[in-house]
C-alpha atoms as a PDB file:
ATOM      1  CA  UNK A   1     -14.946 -15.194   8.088  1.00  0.00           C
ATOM      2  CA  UNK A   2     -16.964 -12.648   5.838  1.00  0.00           C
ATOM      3  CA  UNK A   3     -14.473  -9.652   6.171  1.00  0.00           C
ATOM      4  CA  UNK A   4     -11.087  -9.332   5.182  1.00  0.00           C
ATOM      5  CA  UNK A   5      -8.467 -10.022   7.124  1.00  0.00           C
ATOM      6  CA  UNK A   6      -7.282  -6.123   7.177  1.00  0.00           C
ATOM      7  CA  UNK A   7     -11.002  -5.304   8.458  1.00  0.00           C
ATOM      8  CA  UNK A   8     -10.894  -7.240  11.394  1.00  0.00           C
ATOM      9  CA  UNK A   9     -12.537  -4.165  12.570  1.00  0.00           C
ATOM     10  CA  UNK A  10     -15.093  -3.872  10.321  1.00  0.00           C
ATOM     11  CA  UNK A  11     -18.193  -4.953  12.802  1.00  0.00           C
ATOM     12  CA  UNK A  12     -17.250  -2.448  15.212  1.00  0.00           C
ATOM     13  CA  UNK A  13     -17.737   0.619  11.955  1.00  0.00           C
ATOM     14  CA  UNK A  14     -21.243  -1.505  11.597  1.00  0.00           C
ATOM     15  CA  UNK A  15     -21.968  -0.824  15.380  1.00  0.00           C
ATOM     16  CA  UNK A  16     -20.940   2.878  15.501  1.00  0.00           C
ATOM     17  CA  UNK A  17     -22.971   3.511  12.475  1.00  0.00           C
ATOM     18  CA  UNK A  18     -26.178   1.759  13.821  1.00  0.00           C
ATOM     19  CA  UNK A  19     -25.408   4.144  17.042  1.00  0.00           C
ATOM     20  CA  UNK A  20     -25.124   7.588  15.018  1.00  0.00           C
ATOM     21  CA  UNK A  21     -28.327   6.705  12.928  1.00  0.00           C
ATOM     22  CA  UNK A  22     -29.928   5.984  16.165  1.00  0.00           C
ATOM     23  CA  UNK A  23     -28.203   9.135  17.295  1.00  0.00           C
ATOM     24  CA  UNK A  24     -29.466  11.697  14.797  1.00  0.00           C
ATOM     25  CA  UNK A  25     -33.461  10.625  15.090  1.00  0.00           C
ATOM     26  CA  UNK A  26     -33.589  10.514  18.846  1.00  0.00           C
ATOM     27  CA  UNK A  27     -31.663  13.592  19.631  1.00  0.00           C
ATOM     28  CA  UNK A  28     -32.763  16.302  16.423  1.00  0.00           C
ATOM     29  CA  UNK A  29     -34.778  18.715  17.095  1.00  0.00           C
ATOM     30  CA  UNK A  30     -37.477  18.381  14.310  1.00  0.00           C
ATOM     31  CA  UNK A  31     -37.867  15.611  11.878  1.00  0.00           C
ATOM     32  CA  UNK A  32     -35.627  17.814   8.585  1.00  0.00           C
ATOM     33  CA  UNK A  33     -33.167  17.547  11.198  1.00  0.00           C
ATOM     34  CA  UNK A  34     -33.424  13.859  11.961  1.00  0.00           C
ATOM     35  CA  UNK A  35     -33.362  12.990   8.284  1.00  0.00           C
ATOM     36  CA  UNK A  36     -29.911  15.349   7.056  1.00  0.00           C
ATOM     37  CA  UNK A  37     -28.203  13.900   9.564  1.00  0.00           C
ATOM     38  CA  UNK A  38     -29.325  10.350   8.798  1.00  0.00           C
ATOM     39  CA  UNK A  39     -28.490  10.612   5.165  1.00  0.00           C
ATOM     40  CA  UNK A  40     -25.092  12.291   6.642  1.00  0.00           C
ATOM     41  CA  UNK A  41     -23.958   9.354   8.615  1.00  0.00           C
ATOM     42  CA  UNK A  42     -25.237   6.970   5.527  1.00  0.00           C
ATOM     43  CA  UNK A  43     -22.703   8.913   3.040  1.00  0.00           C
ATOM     44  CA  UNK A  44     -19.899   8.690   4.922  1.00  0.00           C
ATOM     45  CA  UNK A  45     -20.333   4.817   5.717  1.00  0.00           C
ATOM     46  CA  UNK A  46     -20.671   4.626   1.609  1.00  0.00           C
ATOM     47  CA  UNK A  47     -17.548   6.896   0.939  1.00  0.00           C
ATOM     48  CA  UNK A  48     -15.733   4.338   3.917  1.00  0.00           C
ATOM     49  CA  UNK A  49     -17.259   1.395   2.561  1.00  0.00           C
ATOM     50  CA  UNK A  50     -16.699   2.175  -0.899  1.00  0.00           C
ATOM     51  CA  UNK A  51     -12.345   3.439   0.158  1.00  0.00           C
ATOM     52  CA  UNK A  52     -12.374  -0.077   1.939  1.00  0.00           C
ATOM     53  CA  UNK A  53     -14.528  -2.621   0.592  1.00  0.00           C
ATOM     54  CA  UNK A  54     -14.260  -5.058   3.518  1.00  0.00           C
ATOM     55  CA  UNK A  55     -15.275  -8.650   2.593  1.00  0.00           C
ATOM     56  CA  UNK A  56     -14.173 -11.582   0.943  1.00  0.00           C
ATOM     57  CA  UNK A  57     -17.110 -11.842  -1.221  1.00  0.00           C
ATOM     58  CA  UNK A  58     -17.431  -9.079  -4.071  1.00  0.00           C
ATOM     59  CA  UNK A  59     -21.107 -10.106  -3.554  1.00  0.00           C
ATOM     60  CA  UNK A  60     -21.499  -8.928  -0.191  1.00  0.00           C
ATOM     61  CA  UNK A  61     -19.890  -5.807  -0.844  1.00  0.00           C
ATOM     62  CA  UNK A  62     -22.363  -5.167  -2.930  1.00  0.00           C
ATOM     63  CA  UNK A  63     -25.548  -5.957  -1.428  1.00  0.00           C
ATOM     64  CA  UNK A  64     -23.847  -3.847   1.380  1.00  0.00           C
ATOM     65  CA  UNK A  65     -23.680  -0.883  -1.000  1.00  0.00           C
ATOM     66  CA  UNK A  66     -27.152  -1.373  -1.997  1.00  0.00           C
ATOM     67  CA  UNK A  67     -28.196  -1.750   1.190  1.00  0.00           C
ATOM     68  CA  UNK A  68     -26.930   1.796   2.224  1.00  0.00           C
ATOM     69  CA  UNK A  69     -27.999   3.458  -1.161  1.00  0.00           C
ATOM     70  CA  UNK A  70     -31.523   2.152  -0.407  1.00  0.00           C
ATOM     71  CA  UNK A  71     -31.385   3.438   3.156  1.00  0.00           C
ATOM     72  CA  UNK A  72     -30.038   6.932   1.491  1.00  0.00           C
ATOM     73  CA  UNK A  73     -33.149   7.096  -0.643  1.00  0.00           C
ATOM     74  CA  UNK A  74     -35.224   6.420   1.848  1.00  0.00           C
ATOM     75  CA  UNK A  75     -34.126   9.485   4.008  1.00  0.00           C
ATOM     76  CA  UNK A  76     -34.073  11.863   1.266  1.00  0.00           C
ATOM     77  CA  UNK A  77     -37.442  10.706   0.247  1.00  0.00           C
ATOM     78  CA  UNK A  78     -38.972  11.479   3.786  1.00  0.00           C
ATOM     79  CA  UNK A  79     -36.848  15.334   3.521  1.00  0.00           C
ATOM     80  CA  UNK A  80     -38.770  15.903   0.128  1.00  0.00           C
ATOM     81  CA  UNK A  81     -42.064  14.485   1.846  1.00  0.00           C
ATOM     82  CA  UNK A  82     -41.491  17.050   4.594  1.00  0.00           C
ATOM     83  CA  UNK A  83     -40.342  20.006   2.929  1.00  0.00           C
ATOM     84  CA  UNK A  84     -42.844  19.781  -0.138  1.00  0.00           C
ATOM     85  CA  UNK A  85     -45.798  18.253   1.606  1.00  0.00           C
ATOM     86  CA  UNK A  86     -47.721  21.781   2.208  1.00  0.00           C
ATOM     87  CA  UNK A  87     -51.797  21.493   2.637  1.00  0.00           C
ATOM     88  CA  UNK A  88     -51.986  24.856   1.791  1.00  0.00           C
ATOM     89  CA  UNK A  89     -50.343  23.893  -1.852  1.00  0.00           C
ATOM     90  CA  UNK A  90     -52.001  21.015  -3.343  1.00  0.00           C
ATOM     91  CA  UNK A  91     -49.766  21.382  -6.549  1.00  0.00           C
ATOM     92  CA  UNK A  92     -46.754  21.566  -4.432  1.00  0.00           C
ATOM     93  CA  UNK A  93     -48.422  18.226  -2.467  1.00  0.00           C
ATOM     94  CA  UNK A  94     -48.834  16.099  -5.948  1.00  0.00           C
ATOM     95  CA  UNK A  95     -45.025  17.275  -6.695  1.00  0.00           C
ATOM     96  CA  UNK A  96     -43.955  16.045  -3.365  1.00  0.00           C
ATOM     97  CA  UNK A  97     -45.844  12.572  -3.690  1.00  0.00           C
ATOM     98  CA  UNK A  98     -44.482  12.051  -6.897  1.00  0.00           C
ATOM     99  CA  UNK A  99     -40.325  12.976  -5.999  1.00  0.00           C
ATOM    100  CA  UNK A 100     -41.320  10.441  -3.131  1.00  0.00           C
ATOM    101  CA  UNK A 101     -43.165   7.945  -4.544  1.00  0.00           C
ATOM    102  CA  UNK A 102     -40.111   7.873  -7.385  1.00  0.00           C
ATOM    103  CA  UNK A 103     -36.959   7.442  -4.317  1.00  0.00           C
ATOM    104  CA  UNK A 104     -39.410   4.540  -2.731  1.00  0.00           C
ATOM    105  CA  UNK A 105     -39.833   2.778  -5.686  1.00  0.00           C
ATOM    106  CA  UNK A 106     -35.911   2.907  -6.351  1.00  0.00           C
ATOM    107  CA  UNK A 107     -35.315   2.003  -2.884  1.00  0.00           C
ATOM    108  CA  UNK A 108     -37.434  -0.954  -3.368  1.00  0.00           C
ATOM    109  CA  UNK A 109     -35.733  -1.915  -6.606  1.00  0.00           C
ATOM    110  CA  UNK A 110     -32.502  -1.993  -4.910  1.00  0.00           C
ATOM    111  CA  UNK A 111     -34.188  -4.054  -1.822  1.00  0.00           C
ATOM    112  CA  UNK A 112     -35.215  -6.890  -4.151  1.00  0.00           C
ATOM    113  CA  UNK A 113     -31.715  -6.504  -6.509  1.00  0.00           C
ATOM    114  CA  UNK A 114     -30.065  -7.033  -2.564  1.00  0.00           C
ATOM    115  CA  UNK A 115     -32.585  -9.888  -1.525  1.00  0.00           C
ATOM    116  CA  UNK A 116     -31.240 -12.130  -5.029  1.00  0.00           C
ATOM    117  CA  UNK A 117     -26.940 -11.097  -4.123  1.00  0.00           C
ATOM    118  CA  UNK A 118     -28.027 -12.119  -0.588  1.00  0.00           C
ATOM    119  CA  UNK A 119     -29.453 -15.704  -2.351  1.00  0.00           C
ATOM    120  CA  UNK A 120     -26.132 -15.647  -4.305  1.00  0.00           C
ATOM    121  CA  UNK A 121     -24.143 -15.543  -1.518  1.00  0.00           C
ATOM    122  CA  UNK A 122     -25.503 -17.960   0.340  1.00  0.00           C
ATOM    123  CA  UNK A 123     -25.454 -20.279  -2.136  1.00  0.00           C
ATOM    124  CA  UNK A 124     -21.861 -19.565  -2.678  1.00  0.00           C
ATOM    125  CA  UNK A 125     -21.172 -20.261   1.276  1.00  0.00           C
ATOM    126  CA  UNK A 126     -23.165 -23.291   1.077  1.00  0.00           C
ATOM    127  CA  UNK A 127     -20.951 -24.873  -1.949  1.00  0.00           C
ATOM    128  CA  UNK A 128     -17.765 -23.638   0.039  1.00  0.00           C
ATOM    129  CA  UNK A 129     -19.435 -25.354   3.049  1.00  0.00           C
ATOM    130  CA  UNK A 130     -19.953 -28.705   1.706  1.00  0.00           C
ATOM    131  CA  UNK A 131     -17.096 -28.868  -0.836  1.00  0.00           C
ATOM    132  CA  UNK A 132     -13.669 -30.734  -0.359  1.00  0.00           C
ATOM    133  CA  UNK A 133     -11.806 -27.900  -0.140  1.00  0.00           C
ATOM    134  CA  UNK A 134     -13.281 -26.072   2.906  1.00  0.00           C
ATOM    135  CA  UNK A 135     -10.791 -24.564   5.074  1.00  0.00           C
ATOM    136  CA  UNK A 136     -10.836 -22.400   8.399  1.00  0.00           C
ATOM    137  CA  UNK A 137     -10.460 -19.286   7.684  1.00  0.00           C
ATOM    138  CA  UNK A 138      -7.048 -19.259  10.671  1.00  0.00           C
ATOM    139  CA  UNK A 139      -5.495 -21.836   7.995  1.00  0.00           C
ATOM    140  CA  UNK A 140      -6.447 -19.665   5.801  1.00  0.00           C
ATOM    141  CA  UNK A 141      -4.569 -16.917   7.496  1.00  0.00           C
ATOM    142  CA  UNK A 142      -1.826 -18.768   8.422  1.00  0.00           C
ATOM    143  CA  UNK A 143      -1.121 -20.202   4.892  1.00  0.00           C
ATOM    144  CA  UNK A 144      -1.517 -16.336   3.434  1.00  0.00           C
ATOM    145  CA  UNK A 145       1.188 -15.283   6.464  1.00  0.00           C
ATOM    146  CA  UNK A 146       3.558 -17.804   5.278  1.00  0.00           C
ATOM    147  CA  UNK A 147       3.128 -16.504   1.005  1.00  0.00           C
ATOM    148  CA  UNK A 148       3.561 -13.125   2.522  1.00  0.00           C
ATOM    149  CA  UNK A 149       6.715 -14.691   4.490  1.00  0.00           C
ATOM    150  CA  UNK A 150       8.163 -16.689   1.429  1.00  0.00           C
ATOM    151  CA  UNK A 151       7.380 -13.411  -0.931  1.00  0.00           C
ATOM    152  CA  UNK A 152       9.776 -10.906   1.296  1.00  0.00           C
ATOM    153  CA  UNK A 153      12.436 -13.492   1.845  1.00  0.00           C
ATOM    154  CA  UNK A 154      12.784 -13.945  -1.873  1.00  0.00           C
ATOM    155  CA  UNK A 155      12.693  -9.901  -1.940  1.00  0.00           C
ATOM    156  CA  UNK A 156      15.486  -9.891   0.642  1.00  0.00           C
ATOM    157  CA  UNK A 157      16.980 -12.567  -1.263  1.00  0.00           C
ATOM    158  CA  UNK A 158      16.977 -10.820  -4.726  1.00  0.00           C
ATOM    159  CA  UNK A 159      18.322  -7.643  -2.772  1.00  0.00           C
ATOM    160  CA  UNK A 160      21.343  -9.400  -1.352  1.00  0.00           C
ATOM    161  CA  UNK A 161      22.356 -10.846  -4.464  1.00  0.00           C
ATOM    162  CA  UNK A 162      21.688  -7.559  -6.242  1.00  0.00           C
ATOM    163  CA  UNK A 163      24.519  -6.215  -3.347  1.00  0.00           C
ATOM    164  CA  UNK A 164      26.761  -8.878  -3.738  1.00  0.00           C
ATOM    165  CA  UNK A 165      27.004  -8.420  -7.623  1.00  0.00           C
ATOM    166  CA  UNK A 166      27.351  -4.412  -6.958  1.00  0.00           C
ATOM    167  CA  UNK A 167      30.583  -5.324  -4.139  1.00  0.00           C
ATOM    168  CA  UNK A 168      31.891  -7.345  -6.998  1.00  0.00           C
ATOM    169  CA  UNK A 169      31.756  -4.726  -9.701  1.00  0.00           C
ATOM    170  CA  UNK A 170      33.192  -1.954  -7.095  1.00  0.00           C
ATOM    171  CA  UNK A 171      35.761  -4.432  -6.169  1.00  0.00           C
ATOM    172  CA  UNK A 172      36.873  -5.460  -9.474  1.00  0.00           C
ATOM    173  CA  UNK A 173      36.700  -1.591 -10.466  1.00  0.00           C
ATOM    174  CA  UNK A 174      39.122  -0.879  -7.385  1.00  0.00           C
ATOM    175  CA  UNK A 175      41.187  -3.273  -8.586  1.00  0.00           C
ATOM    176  CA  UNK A 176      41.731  -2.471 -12.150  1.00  0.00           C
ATOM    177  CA  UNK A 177      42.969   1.090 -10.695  1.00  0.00           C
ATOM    178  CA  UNK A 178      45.219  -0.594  -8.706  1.00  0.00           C
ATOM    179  CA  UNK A 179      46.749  -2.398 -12.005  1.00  0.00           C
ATOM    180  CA  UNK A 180      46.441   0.539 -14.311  1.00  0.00           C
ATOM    181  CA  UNK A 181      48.361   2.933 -11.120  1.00  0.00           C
ATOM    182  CA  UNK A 182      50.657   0.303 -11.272  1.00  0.00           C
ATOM    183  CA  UNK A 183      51.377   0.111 -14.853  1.00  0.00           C
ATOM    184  CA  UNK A 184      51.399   3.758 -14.886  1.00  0.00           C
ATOM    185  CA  UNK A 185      54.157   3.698 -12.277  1.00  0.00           C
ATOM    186  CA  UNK A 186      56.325   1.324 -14.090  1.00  0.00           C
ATOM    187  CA  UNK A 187      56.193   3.359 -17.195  1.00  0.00           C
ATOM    188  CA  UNK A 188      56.999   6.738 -15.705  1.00  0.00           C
ATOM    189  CA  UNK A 189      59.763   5.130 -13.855  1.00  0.00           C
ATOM    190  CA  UNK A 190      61.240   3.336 -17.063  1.00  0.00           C
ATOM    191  CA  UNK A 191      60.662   7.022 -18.942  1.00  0.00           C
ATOM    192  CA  UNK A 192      62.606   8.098 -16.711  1.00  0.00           C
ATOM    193  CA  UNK A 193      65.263   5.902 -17.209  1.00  0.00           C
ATOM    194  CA  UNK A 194      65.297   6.289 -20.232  1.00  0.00           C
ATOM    195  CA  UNK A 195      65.440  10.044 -20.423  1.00  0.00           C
ATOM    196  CA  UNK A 196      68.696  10.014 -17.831  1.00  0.00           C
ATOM    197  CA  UNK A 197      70.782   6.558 -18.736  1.00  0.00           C
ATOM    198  CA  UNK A 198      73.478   7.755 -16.686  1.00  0.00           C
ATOM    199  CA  UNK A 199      71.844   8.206 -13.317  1.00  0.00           C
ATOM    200  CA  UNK A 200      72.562   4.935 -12.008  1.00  0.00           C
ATOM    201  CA  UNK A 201      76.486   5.577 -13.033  1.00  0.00           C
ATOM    202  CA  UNK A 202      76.485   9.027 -11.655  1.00  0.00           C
ATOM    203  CA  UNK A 203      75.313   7.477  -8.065  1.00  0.00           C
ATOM    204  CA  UNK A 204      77.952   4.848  -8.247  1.00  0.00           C
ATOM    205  CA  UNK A 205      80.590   7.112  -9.073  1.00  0.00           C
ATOM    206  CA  UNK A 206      79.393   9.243  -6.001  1.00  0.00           C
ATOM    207  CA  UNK A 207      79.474   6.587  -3.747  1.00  0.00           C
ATOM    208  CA  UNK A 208      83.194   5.593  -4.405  1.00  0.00           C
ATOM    209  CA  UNK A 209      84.233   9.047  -4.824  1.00  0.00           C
ATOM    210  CA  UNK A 210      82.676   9.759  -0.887  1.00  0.00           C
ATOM    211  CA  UNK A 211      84.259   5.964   0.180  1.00  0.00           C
ATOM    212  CA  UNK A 212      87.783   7.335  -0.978  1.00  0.00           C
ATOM    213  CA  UNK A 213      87.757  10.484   0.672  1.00  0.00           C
ATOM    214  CA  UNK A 214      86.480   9.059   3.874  1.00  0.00           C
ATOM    215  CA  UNK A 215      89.613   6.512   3.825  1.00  0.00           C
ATOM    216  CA  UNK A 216      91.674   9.830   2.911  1.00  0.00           C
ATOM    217  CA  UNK A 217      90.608  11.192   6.282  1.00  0.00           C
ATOM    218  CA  UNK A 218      91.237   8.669   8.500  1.00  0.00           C
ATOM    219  CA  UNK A 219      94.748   9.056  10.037  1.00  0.00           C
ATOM    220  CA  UNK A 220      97.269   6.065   9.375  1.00  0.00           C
ATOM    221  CA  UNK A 221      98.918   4.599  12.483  1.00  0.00           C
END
């Protein structure tokens, strides 16, 4: 499988882009026409292409780039052809034939540099091909689905632990409150003991003091 998994897609951006080139020479008006909106279409597949580099192979991408940079120069070399090619101007005619004959040549140089990363590449496919350690690209996809797998449960993992050590701190904080309220309680109560000793003895001598006079009250038979 050339593309990348995430541009499953990508064939169907190859189709729509062979359509609007199509598009833009059959239904323009006159030929300046046809060729702006040719070299439109090919910059926006080079600004996609280039945002989402689709296949496996570096390589290809490349030769894909090139490919649509030659196919640019080629449009903007028949614009300048058009627009500069005046009979009436022969000055303005050996200007145009030059700006032109200058785009061709680069769009031929990047033609043959395509042609040799085409060679690479398929020498690279045919090594993968008859090597050992050919796989199906589904295998492929299924090993990569279970390293994605393995990679978020050890995320989840990390995260739970990272909880569990944060409930331990919070609980071990709540309960060294609960100790220091404590100890706090049992040395405002012995301060206060210790600021009133008699309080206990005043509360006993209450208590028989009310005992007596409720035996006081009670009549005798």
């Amino acid at each position: 499988m050339l593309t990348q998994d995430r541009c499953y897609y990508w064939e169907l951006v190859l189709v729509m882009r062979k359509v609007l080139m199509t598009s833009a020479f059959v239904l323009a008006q006159t030929p300046e026409e046809a060729w702006f909106l040719g070299s439109t279409v090919i910059v926006l597949a080079l600004l996609l292409h280039d945002a989402m580099t689709p296949y496996e192979d570096n390589l290809i991408d490349w030769c894909e780039f090139m490919s649509l940079v030659s196919t640019f120069f080629v449009c903007q070399a028949g614009i300048v052809f058009k627009i500069l090619n005046n009979p009436a101007q022969p000055s303005t005619n050996g200007r145009s034939h030059g700006i032109v004959g200058t785009l061709e040549s680069l769009s031929v140089l990047l033609i043959v540099g395509e042609i040799f990363l085409n060679l690479a590449v398929w020498v690279r496919v045919w090594q993968n091909v008859r090597g050992d350690h050919a796989e199906d690209y589904k295998i492929r996809m299924i090993r990569d689905h279970q390293t994605t797998l393995k990679e978020k449960e050890r995320e989840l993992q990390l995260a739970l632990e990272d909880h569990q050590k944060l409930q331990a701190e919070k609980d071990q904080h709540a309960q060294t409150a609960k100790d220091l309220y404590a100890q706090a309680k049992q040395k405002n109560d012995r301060s206060a003991k210790t600021q009133n000793p008699m309080f206990s003895q005043d509360d006993e001598d209450d208590g028989e003091r009310v005992g007596a006079g409720t035996m006081r009250v009670l009549p005798a038979n």
